[in-house]
PDB file of N, CA and C in Angstrom:
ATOM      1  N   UNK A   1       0.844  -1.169   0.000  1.00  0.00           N
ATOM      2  CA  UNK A   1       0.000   0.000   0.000  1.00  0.00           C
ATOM      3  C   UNK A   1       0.896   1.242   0.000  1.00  0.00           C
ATOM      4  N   UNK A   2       0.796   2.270  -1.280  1.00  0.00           N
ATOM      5  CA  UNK A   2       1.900   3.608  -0.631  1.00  0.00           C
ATOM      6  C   UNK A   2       1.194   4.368   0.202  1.00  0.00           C
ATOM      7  N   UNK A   3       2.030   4.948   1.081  1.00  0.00           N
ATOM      8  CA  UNK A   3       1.850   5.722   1.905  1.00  0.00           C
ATOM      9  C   UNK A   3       1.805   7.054   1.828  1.00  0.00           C
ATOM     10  N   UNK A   4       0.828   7.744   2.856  1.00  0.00           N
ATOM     11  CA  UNK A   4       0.769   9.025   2.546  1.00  0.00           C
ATOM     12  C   UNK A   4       1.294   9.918   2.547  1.00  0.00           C
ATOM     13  N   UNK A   5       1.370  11.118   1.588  1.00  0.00           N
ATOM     14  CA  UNK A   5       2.776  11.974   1.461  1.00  0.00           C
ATOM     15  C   UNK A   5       2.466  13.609   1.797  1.00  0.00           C
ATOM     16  N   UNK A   6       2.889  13.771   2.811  1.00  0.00           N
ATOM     17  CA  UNK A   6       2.524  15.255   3.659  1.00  0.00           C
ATOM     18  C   UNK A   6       2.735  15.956   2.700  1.00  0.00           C
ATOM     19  N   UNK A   7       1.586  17.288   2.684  1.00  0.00           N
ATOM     20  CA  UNK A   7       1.598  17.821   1.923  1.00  0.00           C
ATOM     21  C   UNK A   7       2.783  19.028   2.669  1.00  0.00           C
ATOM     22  N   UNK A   8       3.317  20.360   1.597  1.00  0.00           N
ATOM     23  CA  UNK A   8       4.445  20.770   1.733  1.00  0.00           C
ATOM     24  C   UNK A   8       4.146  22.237   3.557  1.00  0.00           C
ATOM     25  N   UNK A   9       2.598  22.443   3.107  1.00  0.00           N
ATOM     26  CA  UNK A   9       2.274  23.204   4.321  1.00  0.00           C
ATOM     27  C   UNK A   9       2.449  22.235   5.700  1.00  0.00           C
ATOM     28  N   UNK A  10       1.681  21.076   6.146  1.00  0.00           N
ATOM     29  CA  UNK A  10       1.820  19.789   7.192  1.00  0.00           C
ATOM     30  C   UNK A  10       3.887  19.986   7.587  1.00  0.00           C
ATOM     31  N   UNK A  11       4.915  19.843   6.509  1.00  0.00           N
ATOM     32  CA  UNK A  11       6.357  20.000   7.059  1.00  0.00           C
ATOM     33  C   UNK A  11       6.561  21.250   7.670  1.00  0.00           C
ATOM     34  N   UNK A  12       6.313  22.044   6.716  1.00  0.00           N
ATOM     35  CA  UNK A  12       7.074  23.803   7.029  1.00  0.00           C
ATOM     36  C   UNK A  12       6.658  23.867   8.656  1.00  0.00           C
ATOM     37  N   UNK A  13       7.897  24.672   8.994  1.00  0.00           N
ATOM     38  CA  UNK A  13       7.509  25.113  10.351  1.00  0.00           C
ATOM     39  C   UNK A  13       8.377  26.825  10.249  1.00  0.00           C
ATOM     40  N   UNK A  14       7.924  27.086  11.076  1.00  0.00           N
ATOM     41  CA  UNK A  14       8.574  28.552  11.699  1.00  0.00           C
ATOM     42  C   UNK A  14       9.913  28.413  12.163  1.00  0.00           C
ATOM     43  N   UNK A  15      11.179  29.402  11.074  1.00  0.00           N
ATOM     44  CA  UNK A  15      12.300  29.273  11.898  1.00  0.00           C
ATOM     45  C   UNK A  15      12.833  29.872  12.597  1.00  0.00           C
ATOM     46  N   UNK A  16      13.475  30.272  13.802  1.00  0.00           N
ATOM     47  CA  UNK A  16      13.975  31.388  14.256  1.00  0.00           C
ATOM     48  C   UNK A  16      14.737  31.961  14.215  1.00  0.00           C
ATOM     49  N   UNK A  17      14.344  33.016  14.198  1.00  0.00           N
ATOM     50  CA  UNK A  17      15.372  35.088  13.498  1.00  0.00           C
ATOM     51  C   UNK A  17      16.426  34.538  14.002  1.00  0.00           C
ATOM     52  N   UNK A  18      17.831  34.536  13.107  1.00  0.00           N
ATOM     53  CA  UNK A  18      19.143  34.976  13.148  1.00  0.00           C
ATOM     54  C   UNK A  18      19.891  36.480  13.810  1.00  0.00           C
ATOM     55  N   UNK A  19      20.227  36.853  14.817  1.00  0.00           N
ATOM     56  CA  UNK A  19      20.493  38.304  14.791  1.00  0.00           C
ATOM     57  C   UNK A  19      21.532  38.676  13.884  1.00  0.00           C
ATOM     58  N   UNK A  20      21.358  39.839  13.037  1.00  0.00           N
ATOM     59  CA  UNK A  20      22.629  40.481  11.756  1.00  0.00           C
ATOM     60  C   UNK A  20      23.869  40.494  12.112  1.00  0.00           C
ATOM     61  N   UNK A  21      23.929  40.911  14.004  1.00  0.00           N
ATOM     62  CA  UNK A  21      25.361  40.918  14.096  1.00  0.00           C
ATOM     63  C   UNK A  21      26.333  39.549  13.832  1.00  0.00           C
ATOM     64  N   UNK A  22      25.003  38.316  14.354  1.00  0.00           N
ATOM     65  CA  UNK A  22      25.896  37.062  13.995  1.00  0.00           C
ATOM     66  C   UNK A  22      25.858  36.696  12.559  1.00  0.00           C
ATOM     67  N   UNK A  23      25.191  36.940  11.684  1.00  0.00           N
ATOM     68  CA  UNK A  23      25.285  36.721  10.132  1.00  0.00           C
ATOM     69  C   UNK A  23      26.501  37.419  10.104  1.00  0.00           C
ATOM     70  N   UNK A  24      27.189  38.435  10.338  1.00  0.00           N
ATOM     71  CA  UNK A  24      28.142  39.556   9.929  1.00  0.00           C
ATOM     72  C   UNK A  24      29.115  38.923  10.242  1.00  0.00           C
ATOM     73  N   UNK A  25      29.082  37.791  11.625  1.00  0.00           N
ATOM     74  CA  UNK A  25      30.492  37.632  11.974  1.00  0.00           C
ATOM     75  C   UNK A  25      30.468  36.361  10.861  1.00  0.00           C
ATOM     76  N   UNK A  26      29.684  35.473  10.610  1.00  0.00           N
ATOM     77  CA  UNK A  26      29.540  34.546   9.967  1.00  0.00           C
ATOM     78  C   UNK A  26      30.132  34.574   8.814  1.00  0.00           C
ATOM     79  N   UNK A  27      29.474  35.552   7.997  1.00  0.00           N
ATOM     80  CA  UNK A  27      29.783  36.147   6.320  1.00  0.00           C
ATOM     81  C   UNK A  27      30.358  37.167   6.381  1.00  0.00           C
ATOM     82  N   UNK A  28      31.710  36.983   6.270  1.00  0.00           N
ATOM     83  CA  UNK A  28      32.652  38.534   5.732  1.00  0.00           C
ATOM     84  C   UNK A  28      32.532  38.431   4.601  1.00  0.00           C
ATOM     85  N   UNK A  29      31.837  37.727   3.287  1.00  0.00           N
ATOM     86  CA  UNK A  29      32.070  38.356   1.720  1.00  0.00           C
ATOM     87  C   UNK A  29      31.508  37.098   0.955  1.00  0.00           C
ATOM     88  N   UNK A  30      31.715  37.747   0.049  1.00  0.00           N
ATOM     89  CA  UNK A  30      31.427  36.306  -0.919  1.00  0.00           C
ATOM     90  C   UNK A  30      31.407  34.428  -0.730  1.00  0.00           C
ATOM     91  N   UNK A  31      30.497  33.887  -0.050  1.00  0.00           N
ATOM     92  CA  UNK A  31      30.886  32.373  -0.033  1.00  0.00           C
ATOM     93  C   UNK A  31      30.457  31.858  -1.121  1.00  0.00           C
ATOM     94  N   UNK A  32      31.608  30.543  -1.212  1.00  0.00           N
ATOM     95  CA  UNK A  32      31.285  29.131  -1.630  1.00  0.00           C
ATOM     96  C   UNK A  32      30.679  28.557  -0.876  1.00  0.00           C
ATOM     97  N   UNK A  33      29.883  27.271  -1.552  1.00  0.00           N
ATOM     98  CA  UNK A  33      28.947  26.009  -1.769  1.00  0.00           C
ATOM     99  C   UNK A  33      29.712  25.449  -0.211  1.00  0.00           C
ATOM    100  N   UNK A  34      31.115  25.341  -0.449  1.00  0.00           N
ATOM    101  CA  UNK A  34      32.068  24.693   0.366  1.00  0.00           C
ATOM    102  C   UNK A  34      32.286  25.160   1.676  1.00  0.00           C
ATOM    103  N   UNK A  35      31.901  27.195   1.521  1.00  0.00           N
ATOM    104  CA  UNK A  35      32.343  27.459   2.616  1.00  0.00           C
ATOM    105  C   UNK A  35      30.746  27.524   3.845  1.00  0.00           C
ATOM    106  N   UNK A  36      29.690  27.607   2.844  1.00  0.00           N
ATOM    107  CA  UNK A  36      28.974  27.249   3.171  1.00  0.00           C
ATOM    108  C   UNK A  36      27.877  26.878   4.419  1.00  0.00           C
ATOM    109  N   UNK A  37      28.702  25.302   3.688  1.00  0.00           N
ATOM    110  CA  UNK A  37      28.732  24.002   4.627  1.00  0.00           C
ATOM    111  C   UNK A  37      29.288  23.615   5.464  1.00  0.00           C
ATOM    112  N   UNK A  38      30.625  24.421   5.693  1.00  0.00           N
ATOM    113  CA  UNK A  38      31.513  24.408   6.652  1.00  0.00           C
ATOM    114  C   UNK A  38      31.143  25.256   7.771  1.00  0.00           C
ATOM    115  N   UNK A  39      30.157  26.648   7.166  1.00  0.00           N
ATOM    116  CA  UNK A  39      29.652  27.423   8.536  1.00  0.00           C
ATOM    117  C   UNK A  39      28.668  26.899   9.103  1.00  0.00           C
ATOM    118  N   UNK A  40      28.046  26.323   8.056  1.00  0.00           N
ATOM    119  CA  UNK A  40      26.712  25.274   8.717  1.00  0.00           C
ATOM    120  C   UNK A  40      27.067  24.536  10.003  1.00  0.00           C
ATOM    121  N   UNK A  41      28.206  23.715   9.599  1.00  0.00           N
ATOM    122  CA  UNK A  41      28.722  22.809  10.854  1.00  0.00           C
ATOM    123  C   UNK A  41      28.899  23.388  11.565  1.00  0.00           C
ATOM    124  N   UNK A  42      29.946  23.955  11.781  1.00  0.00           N
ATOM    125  CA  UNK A  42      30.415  24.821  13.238  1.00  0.00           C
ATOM    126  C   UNK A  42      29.324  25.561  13.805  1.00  0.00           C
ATOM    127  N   UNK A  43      28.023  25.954  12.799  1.00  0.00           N
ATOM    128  CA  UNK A  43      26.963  26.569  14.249  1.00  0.00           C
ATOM    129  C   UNK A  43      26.539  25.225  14.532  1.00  0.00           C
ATOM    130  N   UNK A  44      25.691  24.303  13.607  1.00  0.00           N
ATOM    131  CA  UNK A  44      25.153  23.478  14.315  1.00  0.00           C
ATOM    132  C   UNK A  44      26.291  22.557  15.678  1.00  0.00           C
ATOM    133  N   UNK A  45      27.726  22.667  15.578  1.00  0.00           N
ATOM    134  CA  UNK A  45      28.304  22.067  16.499  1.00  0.00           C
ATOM    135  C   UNK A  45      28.650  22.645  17.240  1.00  0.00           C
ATOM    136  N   UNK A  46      28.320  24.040  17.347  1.00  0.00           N
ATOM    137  CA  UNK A  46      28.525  25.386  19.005  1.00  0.00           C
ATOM    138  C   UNK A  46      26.844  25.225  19.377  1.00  0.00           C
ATOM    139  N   UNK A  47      25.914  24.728  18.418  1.00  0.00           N
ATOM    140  CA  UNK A  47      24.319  24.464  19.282  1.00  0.00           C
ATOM    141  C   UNK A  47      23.985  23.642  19.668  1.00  0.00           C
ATOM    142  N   UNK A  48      24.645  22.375  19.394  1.00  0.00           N
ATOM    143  CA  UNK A  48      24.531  21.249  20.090  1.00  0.00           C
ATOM    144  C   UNK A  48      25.310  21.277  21.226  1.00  0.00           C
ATOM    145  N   UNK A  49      26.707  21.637  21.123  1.00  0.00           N
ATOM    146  CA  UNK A  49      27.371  21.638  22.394  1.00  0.00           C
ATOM    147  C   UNK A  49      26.931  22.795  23.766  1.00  0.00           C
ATOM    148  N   UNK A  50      26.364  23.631  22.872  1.00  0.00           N
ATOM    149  CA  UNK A  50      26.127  24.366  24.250  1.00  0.00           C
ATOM    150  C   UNK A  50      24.596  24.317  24.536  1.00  0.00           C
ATOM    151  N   UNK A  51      23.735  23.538  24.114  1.00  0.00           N
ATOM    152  CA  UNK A  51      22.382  22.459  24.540  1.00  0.00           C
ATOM    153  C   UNK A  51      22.855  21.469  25.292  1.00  0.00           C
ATOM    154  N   UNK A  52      23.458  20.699  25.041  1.00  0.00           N
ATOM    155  CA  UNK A  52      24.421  19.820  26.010  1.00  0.00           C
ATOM    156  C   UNK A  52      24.962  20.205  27.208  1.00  0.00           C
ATOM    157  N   UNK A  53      25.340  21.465  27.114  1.00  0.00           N
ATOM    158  CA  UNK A  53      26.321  22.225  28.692  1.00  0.00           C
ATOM    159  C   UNK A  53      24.955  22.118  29.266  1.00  0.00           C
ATOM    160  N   UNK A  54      23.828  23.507  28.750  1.00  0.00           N
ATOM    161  CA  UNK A  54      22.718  23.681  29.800  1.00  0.00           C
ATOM    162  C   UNK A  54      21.841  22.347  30.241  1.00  0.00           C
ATOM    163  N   UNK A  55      21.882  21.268  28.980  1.00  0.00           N
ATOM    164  CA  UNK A  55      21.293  20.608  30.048  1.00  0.00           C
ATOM    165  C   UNK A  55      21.936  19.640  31.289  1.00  0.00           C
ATOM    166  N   UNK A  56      23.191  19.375  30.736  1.00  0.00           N
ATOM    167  CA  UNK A  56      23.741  18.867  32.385  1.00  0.00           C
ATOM    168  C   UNK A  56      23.975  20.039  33.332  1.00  0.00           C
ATOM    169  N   UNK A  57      23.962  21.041  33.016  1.00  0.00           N
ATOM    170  CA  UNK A  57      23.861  22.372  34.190  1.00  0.00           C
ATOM    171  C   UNK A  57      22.572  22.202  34.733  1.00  0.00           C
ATOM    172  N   UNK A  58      21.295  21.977  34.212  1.00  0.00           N
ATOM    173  CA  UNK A  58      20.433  21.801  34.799  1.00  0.00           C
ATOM    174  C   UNK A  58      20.061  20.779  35.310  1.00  0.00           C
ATOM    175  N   UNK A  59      20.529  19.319  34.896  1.00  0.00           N
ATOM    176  CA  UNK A  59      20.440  18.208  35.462  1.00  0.00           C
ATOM    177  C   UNK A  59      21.326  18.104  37.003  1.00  0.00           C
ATOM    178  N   UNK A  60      22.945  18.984  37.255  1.00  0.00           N
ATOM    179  CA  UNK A  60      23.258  18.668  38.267  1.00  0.00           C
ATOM    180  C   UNK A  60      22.999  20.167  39.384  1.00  0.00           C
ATOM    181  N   UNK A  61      22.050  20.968  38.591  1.00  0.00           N
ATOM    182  CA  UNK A  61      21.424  22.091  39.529  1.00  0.00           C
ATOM    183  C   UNK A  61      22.496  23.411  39.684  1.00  0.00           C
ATOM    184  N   UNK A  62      23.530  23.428  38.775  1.00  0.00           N
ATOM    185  CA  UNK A  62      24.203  24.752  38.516  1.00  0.00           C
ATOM    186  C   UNK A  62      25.010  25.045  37.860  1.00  0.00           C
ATOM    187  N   UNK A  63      25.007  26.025  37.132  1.00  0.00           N
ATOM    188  CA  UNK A  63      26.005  26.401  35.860  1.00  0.00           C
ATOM    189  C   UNK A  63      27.304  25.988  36.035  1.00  0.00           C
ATOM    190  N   UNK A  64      27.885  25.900  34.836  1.00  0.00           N
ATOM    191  CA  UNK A  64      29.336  25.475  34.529  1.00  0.00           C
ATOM    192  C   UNK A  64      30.075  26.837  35.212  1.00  0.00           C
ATOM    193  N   UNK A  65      30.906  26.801  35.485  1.00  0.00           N
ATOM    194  CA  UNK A  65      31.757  27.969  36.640  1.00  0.00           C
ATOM    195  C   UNK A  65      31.098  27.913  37.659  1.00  0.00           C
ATOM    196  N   UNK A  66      30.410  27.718  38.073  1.00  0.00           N
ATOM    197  CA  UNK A  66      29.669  28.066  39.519  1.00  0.00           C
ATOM    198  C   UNK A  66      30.147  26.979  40.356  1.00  0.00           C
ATOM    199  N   UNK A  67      30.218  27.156  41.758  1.00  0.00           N
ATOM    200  CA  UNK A  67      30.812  26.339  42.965  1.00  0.00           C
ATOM    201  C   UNK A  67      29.585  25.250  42.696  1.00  0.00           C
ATOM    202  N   UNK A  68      30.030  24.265  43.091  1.00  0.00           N
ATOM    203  CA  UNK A  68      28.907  22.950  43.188  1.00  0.00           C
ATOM    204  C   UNK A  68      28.388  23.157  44.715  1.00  0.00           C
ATOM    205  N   UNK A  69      27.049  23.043  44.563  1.00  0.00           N
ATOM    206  CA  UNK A  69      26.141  23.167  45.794  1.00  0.00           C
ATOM    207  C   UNK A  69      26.902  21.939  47.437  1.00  0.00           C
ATOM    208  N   UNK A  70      26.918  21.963  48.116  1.00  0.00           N
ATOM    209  CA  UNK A  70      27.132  21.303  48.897  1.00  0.00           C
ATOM    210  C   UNK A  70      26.385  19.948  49.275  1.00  0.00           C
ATOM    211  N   UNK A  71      25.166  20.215  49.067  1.00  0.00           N
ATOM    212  CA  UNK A  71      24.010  18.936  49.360  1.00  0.00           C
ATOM    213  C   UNK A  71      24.512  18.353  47.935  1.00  0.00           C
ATOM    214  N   UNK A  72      25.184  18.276  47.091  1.00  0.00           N
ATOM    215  CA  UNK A  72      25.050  17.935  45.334  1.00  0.00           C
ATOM    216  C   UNK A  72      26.502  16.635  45.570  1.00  0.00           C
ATOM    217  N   UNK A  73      26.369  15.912  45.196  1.00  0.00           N
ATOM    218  CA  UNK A  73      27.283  14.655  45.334  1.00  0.00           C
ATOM    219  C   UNK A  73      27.641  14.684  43.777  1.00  0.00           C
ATOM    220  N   UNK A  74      27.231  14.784  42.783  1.00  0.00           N
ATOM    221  CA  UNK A  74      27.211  14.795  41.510  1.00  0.00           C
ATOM    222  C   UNK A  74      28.156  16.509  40.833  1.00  0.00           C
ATOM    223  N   UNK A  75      28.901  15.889  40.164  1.00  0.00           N
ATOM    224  CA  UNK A  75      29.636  17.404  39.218  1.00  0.00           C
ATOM    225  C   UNK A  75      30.377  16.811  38.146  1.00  0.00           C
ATOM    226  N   UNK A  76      30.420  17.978  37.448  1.00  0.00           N
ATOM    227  CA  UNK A  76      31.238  17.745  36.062  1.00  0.00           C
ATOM    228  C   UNK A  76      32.647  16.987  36.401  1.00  0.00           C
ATOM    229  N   UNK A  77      32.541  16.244  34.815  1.00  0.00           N
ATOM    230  CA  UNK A  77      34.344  15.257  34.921  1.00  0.00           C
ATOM    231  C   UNK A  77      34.215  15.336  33.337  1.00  0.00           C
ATOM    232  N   UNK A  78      34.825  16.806  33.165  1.00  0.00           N
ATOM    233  CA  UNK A  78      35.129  16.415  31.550  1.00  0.00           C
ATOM    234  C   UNK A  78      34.492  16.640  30.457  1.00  0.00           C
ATOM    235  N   UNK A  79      35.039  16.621  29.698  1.00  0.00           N
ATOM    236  CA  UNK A  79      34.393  16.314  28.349  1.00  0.00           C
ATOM    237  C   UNK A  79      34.295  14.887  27.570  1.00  0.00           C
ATOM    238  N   UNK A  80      34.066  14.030  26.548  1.00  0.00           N
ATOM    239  CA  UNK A  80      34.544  13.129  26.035  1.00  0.00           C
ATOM    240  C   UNK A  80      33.680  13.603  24.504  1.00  0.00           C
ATOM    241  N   UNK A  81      34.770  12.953  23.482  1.00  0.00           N
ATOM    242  CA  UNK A  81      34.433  13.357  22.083  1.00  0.00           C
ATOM    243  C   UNK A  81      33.807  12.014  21.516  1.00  0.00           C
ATOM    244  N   UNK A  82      32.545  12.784  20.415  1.00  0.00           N
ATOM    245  CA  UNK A  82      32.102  11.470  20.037  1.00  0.00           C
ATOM    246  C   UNK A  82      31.573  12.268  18.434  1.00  0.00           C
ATOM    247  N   UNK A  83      31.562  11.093  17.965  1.00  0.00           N
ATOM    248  CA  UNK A  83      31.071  11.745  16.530  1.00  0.00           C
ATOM    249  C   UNK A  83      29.516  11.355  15.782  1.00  0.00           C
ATOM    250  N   UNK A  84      28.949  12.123  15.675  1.00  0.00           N
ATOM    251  CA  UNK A  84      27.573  11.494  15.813  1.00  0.00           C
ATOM    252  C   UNK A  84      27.144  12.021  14.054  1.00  0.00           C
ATOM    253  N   UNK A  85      26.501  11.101  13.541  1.00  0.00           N
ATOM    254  CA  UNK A  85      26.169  11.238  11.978  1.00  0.00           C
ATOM    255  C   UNK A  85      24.793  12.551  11.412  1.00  0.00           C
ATOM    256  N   UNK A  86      24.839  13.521  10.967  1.00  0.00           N
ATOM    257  CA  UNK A  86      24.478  14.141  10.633  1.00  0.00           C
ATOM    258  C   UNK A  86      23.683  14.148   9.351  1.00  0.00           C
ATOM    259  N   UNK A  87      22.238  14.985   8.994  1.00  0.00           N
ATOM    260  CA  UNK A  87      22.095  15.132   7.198  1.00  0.00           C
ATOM    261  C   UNK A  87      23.257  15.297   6.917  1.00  0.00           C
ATOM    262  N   UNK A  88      24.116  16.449   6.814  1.00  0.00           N
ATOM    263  CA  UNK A  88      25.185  16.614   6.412  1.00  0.00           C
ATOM    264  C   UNK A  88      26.325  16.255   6.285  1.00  0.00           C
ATOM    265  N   UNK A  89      26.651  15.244   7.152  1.00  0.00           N
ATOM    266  CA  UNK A  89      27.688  14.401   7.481  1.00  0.00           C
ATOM    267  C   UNK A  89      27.960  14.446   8.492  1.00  0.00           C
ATOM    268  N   UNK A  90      29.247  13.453   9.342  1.00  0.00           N
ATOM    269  CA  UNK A  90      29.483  13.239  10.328  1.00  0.00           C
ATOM    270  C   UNK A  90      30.191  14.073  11.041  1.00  0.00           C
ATOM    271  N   UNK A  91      29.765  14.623  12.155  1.00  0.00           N
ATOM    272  CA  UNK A  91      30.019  15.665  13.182  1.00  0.00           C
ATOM    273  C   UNK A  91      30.866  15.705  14.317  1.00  0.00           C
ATOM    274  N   UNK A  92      32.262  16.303  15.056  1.00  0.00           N
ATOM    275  CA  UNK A  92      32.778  15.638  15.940  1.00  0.00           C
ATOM    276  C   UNK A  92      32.036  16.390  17.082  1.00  0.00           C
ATOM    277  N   UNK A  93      31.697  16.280  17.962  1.00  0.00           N
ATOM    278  CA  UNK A  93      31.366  16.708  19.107  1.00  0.00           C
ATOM    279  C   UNK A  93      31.902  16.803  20.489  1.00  0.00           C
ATOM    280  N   UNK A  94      32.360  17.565  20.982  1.00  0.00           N
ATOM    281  CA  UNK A  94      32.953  17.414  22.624  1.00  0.00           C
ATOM    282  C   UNK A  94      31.652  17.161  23.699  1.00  0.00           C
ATOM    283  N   UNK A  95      31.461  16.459  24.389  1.00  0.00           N
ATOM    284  CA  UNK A  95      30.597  15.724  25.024  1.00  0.00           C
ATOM    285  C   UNK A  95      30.337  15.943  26.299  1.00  0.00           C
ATOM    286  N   UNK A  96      29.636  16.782  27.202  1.00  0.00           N
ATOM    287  CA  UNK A  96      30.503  17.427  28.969  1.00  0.00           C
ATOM    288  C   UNK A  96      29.592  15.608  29.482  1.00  0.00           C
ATOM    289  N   UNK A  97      30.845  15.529  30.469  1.00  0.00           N
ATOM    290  CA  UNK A  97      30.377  14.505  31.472  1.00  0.00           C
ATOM    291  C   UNK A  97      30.000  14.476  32.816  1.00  0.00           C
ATOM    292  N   UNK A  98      29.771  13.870  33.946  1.00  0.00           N
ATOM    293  CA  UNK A  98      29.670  14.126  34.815  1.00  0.00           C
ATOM    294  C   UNK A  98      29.679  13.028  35.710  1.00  0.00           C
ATOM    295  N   UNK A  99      29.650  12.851  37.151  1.00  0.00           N
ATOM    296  CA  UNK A  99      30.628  11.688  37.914  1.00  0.00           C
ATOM    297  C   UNK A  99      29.708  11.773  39.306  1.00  0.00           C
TER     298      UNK A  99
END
């Protein structure tokens, strides 16, 4: 039986505003196809990694720099790198841990 094929309104979603100053630092001039794809990565791998910080900041109840609470038995140990597969290809990632 084929299956049903969402129409193109059902995908689209709302994306959220870029601020100009970070396009500016992004694009100093003319890119390539190549260079691109290369800025692509590095945001998507500074938004994953720092989604990753806040949520073990919030899982062990306080920001990265901040003294660890006293009642808190649990704190950061690290980073560890892992490479996780992307649309775009494969991504290295620094990983925060905790102990």
């Amino acid at each position: 039986m084929p299956t049903k094929k969402k129409s193109a309104n059902a995908t689209a979603r709302e994306l959220p505003s870029i601020p100009q100053e970070l396009i500016e630092q992004f694009v100093k001039g003319p890119m390539s196809a190549e260079a691109i794809q290369d800025a692509s990565m590095a945001f998507k791998k500074a938004l994953i990694e720092r989604a990753l910080g806040a949520e073990l900041g919030h899982h062990l109840g306080y920001p990265q720099g901040a003294e660890r609470p006293e009642e808190s038995t649990n704190q950061r140990n690290g980073k560890s790198s892992k490479t996780v597969l992307t649309d775009d290809g494969p991504l290295r990632l620094d990983i925060p841990r905790d102990r």
